[in-house]
Structures are given as structure tokens and as C-alpha cells.
C-alpha atoms as a PDB file:
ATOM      1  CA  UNK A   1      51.494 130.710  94.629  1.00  0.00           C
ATOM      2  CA  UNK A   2      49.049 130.193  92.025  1.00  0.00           C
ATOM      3  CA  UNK A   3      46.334 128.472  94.924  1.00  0.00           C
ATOM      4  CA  UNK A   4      46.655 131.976  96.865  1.00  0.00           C
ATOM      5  CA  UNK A   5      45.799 133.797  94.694  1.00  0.00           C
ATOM      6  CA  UNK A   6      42.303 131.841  93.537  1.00  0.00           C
ATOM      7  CA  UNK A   7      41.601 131.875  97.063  1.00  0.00           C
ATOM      8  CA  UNK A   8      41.538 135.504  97.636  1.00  0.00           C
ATOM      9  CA  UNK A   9      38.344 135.269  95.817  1.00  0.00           C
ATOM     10  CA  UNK A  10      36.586 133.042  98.347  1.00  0.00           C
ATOM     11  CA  UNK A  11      34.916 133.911 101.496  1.00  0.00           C
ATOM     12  CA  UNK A  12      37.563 134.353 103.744  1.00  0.00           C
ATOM     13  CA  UNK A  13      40.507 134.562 100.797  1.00  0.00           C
ATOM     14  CA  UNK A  14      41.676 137.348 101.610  1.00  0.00           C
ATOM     15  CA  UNK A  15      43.084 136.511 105.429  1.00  0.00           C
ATOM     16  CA  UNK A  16      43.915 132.976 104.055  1.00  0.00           C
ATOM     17  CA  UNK A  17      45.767 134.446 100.538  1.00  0.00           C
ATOM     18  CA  UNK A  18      47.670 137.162 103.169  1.00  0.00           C
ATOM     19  CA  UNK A  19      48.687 134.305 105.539  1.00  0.00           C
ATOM     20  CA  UNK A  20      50.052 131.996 102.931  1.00  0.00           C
ATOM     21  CA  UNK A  21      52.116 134.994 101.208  1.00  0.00           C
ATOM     22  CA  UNK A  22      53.173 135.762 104.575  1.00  0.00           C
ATOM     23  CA  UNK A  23      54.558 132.371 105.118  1.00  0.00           C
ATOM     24  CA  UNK A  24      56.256 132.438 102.018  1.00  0.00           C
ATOM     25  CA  UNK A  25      58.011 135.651 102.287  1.00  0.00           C
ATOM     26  CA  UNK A  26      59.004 134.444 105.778  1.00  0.00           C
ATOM     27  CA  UNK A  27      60.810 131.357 103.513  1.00  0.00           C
ATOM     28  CA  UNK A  28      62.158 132.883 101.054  1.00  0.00           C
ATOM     29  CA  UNK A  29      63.734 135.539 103.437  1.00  0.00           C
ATOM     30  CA  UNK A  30      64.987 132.954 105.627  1.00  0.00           C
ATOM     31  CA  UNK A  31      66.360 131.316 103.194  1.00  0.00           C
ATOM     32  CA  UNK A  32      67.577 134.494 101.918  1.00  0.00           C
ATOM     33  CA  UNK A  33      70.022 134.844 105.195  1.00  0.00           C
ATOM     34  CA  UNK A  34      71.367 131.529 105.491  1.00  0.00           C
ATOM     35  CA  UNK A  35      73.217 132.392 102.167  1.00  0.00           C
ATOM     36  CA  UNK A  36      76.318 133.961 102.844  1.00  0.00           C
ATOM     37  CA  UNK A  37      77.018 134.924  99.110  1.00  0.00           C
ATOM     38  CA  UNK A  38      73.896 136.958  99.060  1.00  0.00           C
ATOM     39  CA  UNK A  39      74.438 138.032 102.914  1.00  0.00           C
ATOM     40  CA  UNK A  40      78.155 139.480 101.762  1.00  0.00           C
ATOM     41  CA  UNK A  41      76.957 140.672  98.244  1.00  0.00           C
ATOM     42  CA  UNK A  42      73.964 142.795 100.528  1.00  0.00           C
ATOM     43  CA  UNK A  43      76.616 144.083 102.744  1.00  0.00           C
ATOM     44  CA  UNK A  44      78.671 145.269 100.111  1.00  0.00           C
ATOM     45  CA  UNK A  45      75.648 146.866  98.384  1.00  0.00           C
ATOM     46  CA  UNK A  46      74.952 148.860 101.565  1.00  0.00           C
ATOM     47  CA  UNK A  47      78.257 149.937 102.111  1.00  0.00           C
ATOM     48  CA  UNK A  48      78.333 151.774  99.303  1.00  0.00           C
ATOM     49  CA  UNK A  49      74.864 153.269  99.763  1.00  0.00           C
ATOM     50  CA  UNK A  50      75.708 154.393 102.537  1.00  0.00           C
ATOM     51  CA  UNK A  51      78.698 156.329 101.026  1.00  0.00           C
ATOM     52  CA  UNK A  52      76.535 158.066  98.251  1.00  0.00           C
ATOM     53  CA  UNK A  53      74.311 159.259 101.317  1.00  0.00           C
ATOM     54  CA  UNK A  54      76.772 160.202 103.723  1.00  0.00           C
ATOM     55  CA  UNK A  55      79.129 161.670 101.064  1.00  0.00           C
ATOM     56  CA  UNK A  56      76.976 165.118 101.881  1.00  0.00           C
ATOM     57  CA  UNK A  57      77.098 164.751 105.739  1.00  0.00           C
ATOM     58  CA  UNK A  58      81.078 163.658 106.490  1.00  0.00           C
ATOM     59  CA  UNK A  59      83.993 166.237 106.603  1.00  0.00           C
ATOM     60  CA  UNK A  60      85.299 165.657 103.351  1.00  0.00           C
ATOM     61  CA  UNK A  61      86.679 167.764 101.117  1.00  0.00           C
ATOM     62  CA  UNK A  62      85.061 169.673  97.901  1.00  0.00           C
ATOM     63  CA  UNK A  63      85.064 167.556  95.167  1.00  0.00           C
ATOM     64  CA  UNK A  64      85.245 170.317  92.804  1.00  0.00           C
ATOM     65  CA  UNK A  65      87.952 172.343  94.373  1.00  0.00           C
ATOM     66  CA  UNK A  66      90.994 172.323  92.432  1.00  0.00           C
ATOM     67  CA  UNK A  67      94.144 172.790  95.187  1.00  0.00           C
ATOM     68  CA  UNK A  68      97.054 172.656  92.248  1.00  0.00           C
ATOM     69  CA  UNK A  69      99.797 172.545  95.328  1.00  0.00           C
ATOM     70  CA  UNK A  70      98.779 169.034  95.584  1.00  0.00           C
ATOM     71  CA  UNK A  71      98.872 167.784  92.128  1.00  0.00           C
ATOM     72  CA  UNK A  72      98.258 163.857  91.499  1.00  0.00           C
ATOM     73  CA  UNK A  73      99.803 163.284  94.786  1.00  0.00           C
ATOM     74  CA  UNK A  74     100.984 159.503  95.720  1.00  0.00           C
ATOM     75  CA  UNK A  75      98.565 158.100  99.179  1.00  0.00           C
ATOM     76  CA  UNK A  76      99.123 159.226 102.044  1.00  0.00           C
ATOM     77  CA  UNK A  77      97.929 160.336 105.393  1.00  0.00           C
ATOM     78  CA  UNK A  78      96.222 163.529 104.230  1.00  0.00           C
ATOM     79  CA  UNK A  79      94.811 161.954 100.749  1.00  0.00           C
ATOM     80  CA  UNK A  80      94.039 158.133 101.299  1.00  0.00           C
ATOM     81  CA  UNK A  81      93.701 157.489  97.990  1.00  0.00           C
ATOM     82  CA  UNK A  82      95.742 160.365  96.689  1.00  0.00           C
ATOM     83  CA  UNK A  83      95.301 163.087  94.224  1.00  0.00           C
ATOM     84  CA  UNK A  84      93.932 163.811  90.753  1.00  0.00           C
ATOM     85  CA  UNK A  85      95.674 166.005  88.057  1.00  0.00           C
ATOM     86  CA  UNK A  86      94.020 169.044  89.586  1.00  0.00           C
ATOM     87  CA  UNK A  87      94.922 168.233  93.021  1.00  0.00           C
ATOM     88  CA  UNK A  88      91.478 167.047  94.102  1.00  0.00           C
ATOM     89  CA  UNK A  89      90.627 164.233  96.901  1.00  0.00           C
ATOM     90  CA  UNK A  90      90.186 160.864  95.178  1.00  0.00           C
ATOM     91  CA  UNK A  91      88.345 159.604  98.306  1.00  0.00           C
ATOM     92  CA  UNK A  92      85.778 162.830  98.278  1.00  0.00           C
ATOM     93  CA  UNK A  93      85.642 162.499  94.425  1.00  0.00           C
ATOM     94  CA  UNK A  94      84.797 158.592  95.261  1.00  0.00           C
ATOM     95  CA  UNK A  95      82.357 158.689  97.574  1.00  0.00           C
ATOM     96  CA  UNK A  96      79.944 161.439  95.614  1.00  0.00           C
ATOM     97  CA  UNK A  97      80.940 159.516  92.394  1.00  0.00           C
ATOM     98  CA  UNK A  98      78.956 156.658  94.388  1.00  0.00           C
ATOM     99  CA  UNK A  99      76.036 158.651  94.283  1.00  0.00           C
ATOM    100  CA  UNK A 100      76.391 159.077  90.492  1.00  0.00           C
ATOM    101  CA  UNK A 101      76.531 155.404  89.599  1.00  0.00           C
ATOM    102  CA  UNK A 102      74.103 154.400  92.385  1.00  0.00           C
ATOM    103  CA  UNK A 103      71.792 156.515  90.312  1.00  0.00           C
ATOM    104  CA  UNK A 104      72.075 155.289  87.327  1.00  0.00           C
ATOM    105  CA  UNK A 105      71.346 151.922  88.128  1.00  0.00           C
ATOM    106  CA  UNK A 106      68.002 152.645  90.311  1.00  0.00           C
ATOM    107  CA  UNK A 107      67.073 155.190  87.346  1.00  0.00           C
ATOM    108  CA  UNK A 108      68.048 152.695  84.864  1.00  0.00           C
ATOM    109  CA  UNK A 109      66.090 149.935  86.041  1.00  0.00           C
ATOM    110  CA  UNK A 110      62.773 152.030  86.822  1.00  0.00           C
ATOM    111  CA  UNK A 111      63.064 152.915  83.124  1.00  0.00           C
ATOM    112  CA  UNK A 112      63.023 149.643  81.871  1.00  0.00           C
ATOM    113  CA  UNK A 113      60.754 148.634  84.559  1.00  0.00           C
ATOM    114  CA  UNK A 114      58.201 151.144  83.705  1.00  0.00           C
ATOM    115  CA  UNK A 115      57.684 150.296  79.537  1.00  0.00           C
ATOM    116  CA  UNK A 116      59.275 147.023  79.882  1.00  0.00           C
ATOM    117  CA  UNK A 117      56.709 145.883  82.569  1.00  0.00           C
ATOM    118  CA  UNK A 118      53.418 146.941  80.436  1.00  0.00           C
ATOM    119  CA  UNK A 119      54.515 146.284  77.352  1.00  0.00           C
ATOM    120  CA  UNK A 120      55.785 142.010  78.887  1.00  0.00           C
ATOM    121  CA  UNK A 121      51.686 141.867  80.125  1.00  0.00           C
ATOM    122  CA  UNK A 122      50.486 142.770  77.214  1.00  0.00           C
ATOM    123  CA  UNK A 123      51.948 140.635  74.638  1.00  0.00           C
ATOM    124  CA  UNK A 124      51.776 137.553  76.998  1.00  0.00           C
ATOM    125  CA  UNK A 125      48.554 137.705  77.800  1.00  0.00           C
ATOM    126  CA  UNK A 126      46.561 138.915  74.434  1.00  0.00           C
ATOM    127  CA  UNK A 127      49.055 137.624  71.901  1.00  0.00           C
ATOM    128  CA  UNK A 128      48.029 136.947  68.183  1.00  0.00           C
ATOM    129  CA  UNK A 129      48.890 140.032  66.326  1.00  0.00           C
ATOM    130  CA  UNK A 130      50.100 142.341  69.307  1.00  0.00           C
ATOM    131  CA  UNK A 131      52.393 139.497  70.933  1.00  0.00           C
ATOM    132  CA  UNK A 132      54.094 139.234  67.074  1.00  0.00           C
ATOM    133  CA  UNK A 133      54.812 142.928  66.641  1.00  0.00           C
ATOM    134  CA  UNK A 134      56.090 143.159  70.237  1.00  0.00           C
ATOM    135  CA  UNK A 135      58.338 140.272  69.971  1.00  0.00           C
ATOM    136  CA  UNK A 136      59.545 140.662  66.833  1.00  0.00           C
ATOM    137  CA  UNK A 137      60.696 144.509  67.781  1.00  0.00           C
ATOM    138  CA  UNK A 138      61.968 143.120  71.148  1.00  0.00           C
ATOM    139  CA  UNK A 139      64.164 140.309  69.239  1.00  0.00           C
ATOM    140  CA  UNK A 140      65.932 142.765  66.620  1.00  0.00           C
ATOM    141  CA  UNK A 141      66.779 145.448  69.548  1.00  0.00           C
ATOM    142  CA  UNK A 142      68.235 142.259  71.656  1.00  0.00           C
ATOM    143  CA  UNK A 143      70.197 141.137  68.614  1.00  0.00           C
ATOM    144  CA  UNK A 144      71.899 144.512  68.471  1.00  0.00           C
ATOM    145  CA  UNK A 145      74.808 144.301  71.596  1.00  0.00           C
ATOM    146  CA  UNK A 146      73.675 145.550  74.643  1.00  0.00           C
ATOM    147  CA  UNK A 147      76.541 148.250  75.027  1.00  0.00           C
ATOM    148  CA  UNK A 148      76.311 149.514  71.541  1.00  0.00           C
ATOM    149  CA  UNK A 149      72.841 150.215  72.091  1.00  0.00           C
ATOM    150  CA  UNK A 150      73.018 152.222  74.818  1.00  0.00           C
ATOM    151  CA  UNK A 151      76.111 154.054  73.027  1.00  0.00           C
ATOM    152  CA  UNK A 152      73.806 154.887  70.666  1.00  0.00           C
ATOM    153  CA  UNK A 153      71.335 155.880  72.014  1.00  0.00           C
ATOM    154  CA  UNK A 154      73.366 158.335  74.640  1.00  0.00           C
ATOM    155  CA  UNK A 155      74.824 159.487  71.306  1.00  0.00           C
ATOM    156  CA  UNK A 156      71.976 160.704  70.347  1.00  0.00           C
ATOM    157  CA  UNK A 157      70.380 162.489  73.139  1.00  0.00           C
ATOM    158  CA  UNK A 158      73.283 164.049  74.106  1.00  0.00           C
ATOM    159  CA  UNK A 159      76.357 163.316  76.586  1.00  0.00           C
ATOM    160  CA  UNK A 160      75.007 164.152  80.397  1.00  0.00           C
ATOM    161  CA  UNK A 161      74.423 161.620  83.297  1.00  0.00           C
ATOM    162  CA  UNK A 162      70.404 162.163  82.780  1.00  0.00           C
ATOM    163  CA  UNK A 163      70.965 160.538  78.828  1.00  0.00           C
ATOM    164  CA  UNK A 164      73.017 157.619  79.945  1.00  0.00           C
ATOM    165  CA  UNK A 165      70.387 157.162  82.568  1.00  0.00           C
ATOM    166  CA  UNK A 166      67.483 157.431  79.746  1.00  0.00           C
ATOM    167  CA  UNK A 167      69.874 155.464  77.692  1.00  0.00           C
ATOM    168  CA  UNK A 168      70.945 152.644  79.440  1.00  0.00           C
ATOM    169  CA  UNK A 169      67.200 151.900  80.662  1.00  0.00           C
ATOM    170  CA  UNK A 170      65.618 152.227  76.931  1.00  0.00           C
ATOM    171  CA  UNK A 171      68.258 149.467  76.078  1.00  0.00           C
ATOM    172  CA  UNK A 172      67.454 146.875  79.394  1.00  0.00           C
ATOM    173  CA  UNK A 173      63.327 147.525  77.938  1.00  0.00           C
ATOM    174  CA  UNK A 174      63.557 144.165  75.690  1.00  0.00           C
ATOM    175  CA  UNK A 175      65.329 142.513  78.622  1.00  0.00           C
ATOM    176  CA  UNK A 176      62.613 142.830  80.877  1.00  0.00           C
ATOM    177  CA  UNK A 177      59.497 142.968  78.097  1.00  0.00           C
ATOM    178  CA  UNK A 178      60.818 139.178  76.886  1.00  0.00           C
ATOM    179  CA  UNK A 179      61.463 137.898  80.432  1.00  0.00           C
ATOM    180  CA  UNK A 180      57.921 139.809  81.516  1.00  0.00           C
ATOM    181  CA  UNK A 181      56.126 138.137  78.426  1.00  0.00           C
ATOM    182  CA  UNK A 182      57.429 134.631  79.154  1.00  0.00           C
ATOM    183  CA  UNK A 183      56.308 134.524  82.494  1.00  0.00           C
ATOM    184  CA  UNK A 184      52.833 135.709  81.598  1.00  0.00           C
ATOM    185  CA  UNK A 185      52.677 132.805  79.083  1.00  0.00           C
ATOM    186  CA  UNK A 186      53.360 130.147  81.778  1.00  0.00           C
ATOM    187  CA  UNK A 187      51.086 132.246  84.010  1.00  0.00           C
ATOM    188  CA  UNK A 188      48.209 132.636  82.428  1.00  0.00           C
ATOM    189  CA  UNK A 189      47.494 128.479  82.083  1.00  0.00           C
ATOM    190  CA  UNK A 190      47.076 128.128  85.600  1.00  0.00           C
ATOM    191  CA  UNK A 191      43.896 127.061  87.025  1.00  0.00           C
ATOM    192  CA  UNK A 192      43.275 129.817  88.909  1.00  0.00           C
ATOM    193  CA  UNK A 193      43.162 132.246  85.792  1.00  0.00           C
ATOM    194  CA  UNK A 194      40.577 129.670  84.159  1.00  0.00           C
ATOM    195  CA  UNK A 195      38.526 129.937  87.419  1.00  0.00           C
ATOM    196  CA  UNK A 196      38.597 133.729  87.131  1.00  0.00           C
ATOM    197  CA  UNK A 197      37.678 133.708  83.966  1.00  0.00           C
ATOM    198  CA  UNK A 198      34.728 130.891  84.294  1.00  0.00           C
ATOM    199  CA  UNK A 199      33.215 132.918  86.981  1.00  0.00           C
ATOM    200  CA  UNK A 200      32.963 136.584  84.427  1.00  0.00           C
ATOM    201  CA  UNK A 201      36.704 138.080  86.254  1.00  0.00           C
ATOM    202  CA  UNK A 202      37.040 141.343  83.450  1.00  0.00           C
ATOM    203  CA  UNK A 203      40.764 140.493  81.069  1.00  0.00           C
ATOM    204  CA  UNK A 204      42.662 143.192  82.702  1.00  0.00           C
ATOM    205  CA  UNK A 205      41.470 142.275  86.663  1.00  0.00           C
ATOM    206  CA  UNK A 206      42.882 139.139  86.014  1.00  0.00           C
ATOM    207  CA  UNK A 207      46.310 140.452  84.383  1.00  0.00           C
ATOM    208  CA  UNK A 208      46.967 143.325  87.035  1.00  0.00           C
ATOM    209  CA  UNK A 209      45.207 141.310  90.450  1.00  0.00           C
ATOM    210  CA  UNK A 210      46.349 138.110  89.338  1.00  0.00           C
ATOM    211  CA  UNK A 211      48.593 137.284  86.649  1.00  0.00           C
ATOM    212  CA  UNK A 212      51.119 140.614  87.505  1.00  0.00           C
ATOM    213  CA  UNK A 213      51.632 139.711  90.884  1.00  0.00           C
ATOM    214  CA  UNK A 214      52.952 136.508  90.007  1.00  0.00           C
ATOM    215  CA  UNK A 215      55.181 137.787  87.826  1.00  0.00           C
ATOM    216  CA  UNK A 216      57.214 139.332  90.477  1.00  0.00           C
ATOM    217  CA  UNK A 217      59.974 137.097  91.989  1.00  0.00           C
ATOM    218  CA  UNK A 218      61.482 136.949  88.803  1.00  0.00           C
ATOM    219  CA  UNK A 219      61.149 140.461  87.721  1.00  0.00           C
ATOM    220  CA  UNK A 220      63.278 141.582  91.491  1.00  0.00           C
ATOM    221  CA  UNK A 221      66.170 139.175  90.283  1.00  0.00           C
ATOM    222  CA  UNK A 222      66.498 140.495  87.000  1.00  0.00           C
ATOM    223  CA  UNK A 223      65.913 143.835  88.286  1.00  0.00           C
ATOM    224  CA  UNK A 224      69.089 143.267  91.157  1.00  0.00           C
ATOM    225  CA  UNK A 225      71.473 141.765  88.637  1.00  0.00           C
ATOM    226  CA  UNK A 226      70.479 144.326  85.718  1.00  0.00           C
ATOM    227  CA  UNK A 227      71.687 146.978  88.469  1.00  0.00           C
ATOM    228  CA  UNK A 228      75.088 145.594  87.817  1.00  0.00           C
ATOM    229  CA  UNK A 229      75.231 145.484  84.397  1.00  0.00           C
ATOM    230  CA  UNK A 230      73.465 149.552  84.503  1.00  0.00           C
ATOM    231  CA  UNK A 231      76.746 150.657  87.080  1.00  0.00           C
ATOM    232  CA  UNK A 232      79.523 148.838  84.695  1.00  0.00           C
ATOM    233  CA  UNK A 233      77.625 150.605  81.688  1.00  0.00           C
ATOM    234  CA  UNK A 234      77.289 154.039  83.320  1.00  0.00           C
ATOM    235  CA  UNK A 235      80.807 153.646  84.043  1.00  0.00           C
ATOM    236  CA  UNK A 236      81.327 152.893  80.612  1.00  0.00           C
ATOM    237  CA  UNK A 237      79.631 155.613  78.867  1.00  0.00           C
ATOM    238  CA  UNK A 238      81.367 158.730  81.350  1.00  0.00           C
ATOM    239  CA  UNK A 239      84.667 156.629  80.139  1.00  0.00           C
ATOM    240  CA  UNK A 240      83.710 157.902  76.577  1.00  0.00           C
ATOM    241  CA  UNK A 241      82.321 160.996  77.981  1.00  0.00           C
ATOM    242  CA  UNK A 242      78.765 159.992  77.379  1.00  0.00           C
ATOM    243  CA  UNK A 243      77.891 160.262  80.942  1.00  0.00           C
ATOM    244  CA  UNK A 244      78.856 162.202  83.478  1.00  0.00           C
ATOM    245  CA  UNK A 245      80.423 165.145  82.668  1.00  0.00           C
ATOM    246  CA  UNK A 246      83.670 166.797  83.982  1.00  0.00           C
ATOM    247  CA  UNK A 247      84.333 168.508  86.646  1.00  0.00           C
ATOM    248  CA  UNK A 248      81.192 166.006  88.367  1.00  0.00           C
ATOM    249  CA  UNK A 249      82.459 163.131  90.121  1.00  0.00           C
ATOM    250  CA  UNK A 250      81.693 160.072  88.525  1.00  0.00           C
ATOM    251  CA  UNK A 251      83.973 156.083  89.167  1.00  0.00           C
ATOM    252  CA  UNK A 252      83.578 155.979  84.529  1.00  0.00           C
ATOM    253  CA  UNK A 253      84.879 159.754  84.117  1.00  0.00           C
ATOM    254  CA  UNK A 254      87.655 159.228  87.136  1.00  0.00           C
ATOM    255  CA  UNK A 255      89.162 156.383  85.429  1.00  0.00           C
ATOM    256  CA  UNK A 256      88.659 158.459  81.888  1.00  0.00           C
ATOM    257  CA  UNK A 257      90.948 160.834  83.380  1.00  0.00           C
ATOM    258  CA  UNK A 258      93.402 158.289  85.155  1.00  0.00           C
ATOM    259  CA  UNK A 259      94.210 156.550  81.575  1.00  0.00           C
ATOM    260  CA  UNK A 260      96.063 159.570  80.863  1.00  0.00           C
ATOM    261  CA  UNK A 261      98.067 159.155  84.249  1.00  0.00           C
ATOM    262  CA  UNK A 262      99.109 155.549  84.467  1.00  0.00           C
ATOM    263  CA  UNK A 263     102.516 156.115  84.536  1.00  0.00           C
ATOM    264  CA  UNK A 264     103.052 159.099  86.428  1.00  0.00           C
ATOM    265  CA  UNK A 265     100.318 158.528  88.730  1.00  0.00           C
ATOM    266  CA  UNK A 266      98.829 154.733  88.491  1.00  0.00           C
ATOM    267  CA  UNK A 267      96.977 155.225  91.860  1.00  0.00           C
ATOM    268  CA  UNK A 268      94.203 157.303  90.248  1.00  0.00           C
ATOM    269  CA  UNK A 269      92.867 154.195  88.410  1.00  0.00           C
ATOM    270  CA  UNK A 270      92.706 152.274  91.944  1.00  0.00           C
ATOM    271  CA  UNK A 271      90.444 153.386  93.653  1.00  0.00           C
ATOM    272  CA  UNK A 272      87.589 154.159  91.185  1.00  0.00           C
ATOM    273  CA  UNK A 273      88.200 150.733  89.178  1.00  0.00           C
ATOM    274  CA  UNK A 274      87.814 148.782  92.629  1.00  0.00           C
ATOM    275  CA  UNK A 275      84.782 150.927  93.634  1.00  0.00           C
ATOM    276  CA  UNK A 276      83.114 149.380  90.304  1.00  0.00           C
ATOM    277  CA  UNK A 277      84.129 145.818  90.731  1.00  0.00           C
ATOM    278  CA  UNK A 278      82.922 145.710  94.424  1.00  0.00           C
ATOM    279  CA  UNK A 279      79.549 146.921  93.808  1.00  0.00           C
ATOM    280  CA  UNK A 280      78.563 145.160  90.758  1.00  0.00           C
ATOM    281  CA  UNK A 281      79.989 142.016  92.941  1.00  0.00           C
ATOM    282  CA  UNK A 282      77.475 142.949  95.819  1.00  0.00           C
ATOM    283  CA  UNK A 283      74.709 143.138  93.100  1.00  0.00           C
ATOM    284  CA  UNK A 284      75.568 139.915  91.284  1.00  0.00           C
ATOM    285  CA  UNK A 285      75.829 137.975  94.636  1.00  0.00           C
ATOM    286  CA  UNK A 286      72.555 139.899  95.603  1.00  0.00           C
ATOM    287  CA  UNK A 287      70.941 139.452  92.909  1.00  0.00           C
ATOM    288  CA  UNK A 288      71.567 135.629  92.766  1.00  0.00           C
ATOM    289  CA  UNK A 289      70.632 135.173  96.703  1.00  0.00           C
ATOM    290  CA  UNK A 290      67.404 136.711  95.546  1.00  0.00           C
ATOM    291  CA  UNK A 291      66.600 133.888  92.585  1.00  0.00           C
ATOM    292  CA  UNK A 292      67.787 130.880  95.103  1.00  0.00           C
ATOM    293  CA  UNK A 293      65.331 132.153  97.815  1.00  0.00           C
ATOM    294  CA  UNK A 294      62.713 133.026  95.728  1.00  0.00           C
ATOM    295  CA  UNK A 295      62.642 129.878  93.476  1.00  0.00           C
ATOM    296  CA  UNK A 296      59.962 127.709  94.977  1.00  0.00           C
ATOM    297  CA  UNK A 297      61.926 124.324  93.570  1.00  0.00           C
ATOM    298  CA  UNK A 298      65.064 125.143  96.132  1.00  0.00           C
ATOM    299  CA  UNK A 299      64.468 123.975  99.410  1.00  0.00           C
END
């Protein structure tokens, strides 16, 4: 990968550096589809993003509507997945709850993307004094548990599904600046930054043309498996009604509202709890498709 991107320099680089990054997307993609963890974990993932986009288009009911003639009602043919305590449609209330934790794990990761991303290049590549304060703030935020982090900070901005959002991505930001950092510091030893720099290349061409790009395959895998971890914490945080607030759908406030019920009316845990284990199982199989297929030592 490292050859490619030299070669972009030279006459002629830039059909030969597109051509070889063709070929290699074609491999990794290929190998990509001959796995049929990461083929099932996909399909799973689409399913369900297909219900948070179709949840506006199909006949189902309102979400919101209270019908108190049909209070936590068992399954049946008219309510799949049966009732809540206010009589509403656990499968409506599912699929726009979809849309809720969805959301929070694509908003989640382009937060920590977007200042843990930056802040990874620069205290990889300039280090000295910059790299220490960076990793030494990055080390005491990872030593604090990932989930009482983002408790506190959703404690402190306030409990909506915009704050967990906000705080679930300010607590993945050392996740991604220390894997972002590391990769910059194997990166930047190649030959092909030394020739960039012998021949006058400015410090930040070569970090954003050069060094960034190869950054990449690892930052999509951590990005697909963090989406996991950013749906089970959303879910988390609406449990202890620092998410999603009531009456909004949401699979972390259903189940809030279903621990109340398990003995009268156990079904309202089902389907929400189930919801949340398939899709951070699509991610994690996903995610880890991704890192075999992109890892250039697999076959």
C-alpha cells in the first residue's frame, strides 16, 4: 500500500497508484464475500436499516397513540409482538425505535471520528511535546470505564437522545485518537514518506495525501465494531433515562419500561432485548469480516 502511494508522485502515478488500489479493493471485497460471518452479520445490519427507513412508509400503527382498550396485551394476530402498558404496538414502537439506535451509532461514531481522527495525526506524526500531552490525556480518559464515562458525561448535558449521542462519541474520542496515533507511528517510517520528504513534500501534504489515507482500513473496522458497542450503550443510557425520552420510541427506554412488567407482561422485554442483540451481532460479525479482508497478511 505504501509503494502506491510513492508512485502517485511519478509520471504516470496517478493511473498506476488508481489501478493498484483498484485491485486491492477488488481483494479485499472478494474476500469480503466469501466470509459468511461477515456476509450474515451485513444482512442482519441491513435488515434493520431497512426497518428504521421503512418504519415511516409501512401501515403501521402510531407509535405514540395510547389505545388503553388494549393494555399490555399478550401476541397475537393484531399485535405481533403485543402491547405496552399504554396499549401501544410493540412492533410500530420497534421498528421507529430502530431508527433511534441506528442513530446513535452513525452519530456516535462521526463524533469520535471527527476529533478523534485529527487529534490521532497529530500526535503521531509531530510527537515530542504534543504527542505527550495528547497521550497522556487520552490514557487517563481510557482508564476511566467506558460506560461510566459516557454516564457522565450524558449526566451532565442533560438526558435527551442528542446528549447520549454527544456523549457516547466524546467517550469512543481516545479509542480512535490512540488507535489513529499508533498507526501514524508505524506509518510514517515507510520509505515512501522519506522519499516525500527528500524531494521538499510540505509536513501536512504528506500527513493528509499520504500518511491519512493509509490509516484507513483500520479506522472502518474500529469504526463498524464501535457501532456496536454505541447501540448497546444508547440502549443503556434511555434504560436510565439518559437517552431517549418517553413517550419516543427507543429498544433502551422499551425495555426501561418492560422491567416494571415482567411478570404481568414478560413479552414487552422480547422483542426490544432481541432487536439489540441481533444488531450489535450483525455489527460485530461485520465489523470483523471487514479486519479479515482488509488485513493484507490474510490471504
Amino acid at each position: 500500500m505504501a509503494s502506491v502511494t510513492l508512485d502517485r508522485d511519478a509520471p504516470g502515478g496517478e493511473e498506476a497508484g488508481a489501478g493498484a488500489t483498484s485491485r486491492a479493493s477488488n481483494r479485499a471485497f472478494a474476500k469480503l464475500i466469501r466470509n459468511r460471518s461477515a456476509l450474515i452479520g451485513g444482512t442482519i445490519v441491513m435488515v434493520f436499516v431497512a426497518m428504521a427507513l421503512l418504519a415511516p412508509l409501512l401501515p403501521l400503527a402510531d407509535p405514540l397513540k395510547s389505545n388503553f382498550l388494549a393494555i399490555r396485551k399478550p401476541p397475537s394476530e393484531l399485535y405481533w409482538f403485543g402491547t405496552d402498558e399504554l396499549g401501544r404496538d410493540q412492533v410500530s414502537r420497534l421498528f421507529f425505535g430502530a431508527q433511534a439506535s441506528l442513530l446513535a451509532g452513525i452519530v456516535s461514531v462521526l463524533i469520535a471520528l471527527g476529533v478523534g481522527v485529527p487529534v490521532g495525526l497529530v500526535a503521531g506524526w509531530y510527537g515530542g511535546w504534543i504527542d505527550i500531552v495528547i497521550s497522556r490525556i487520552t490514557e487517563a480518559l481510557l482508564a476511566c470505564p467506558f460506560l461510566i464515562l459516557a454516564i457522565a458525561f450524558a449526566a451532565v448535558l442533560g438526558p435527551s437522545l442528542t446528549n447520549a449521542m454527544i456523549a457516547i462519541g466524546l467517550s469512543a474520542v481516545p479509542i480512535f485518537i490512540r488507535l489513529v496515533r499508533g498507526q501514524v507511528i508505524t506509518v510514517k517510517t515507510e520509505d515512501f514518506v522519506e522519499g516525500a520528504r527528500a524531494v521538499g513534500v510540505k509536513d501536512h501534504v504528506i500527513l493528509f495525501r499520504h500518511v491519512a489515507p493509509n490509516t484507513l482500513a483500520p479506522i472502518v473496522v474500529q469504526s463498524t465494531l464501535f457501532m456496536a458497542q454505541a447501540i448497546i450503550l444508547e440502549a443503556a443510557l434511555s434504560f436510565l433515562g439518559l437517552g431517549q425520552q418517553p413517550p419516543a420510541p427507543s429498544w433502551g427506554q422499551m425495555l426501561n419500561v418492560a422491567k416494571n412488567f415482567m411478570e404481568q407482561a414478560p413479552w414487552m422485554s422480547v422483542a426490544p432485548g432481541i432487536a439489540i442483540f441481533l444488531t450489535v451481532l450483525g455489527f460485530n460479525l461485520l465489523g470483523d469480516g471487514l479486519r479479515d479482508a482488509l488485513d493484507p497478511k490474510e490471504g
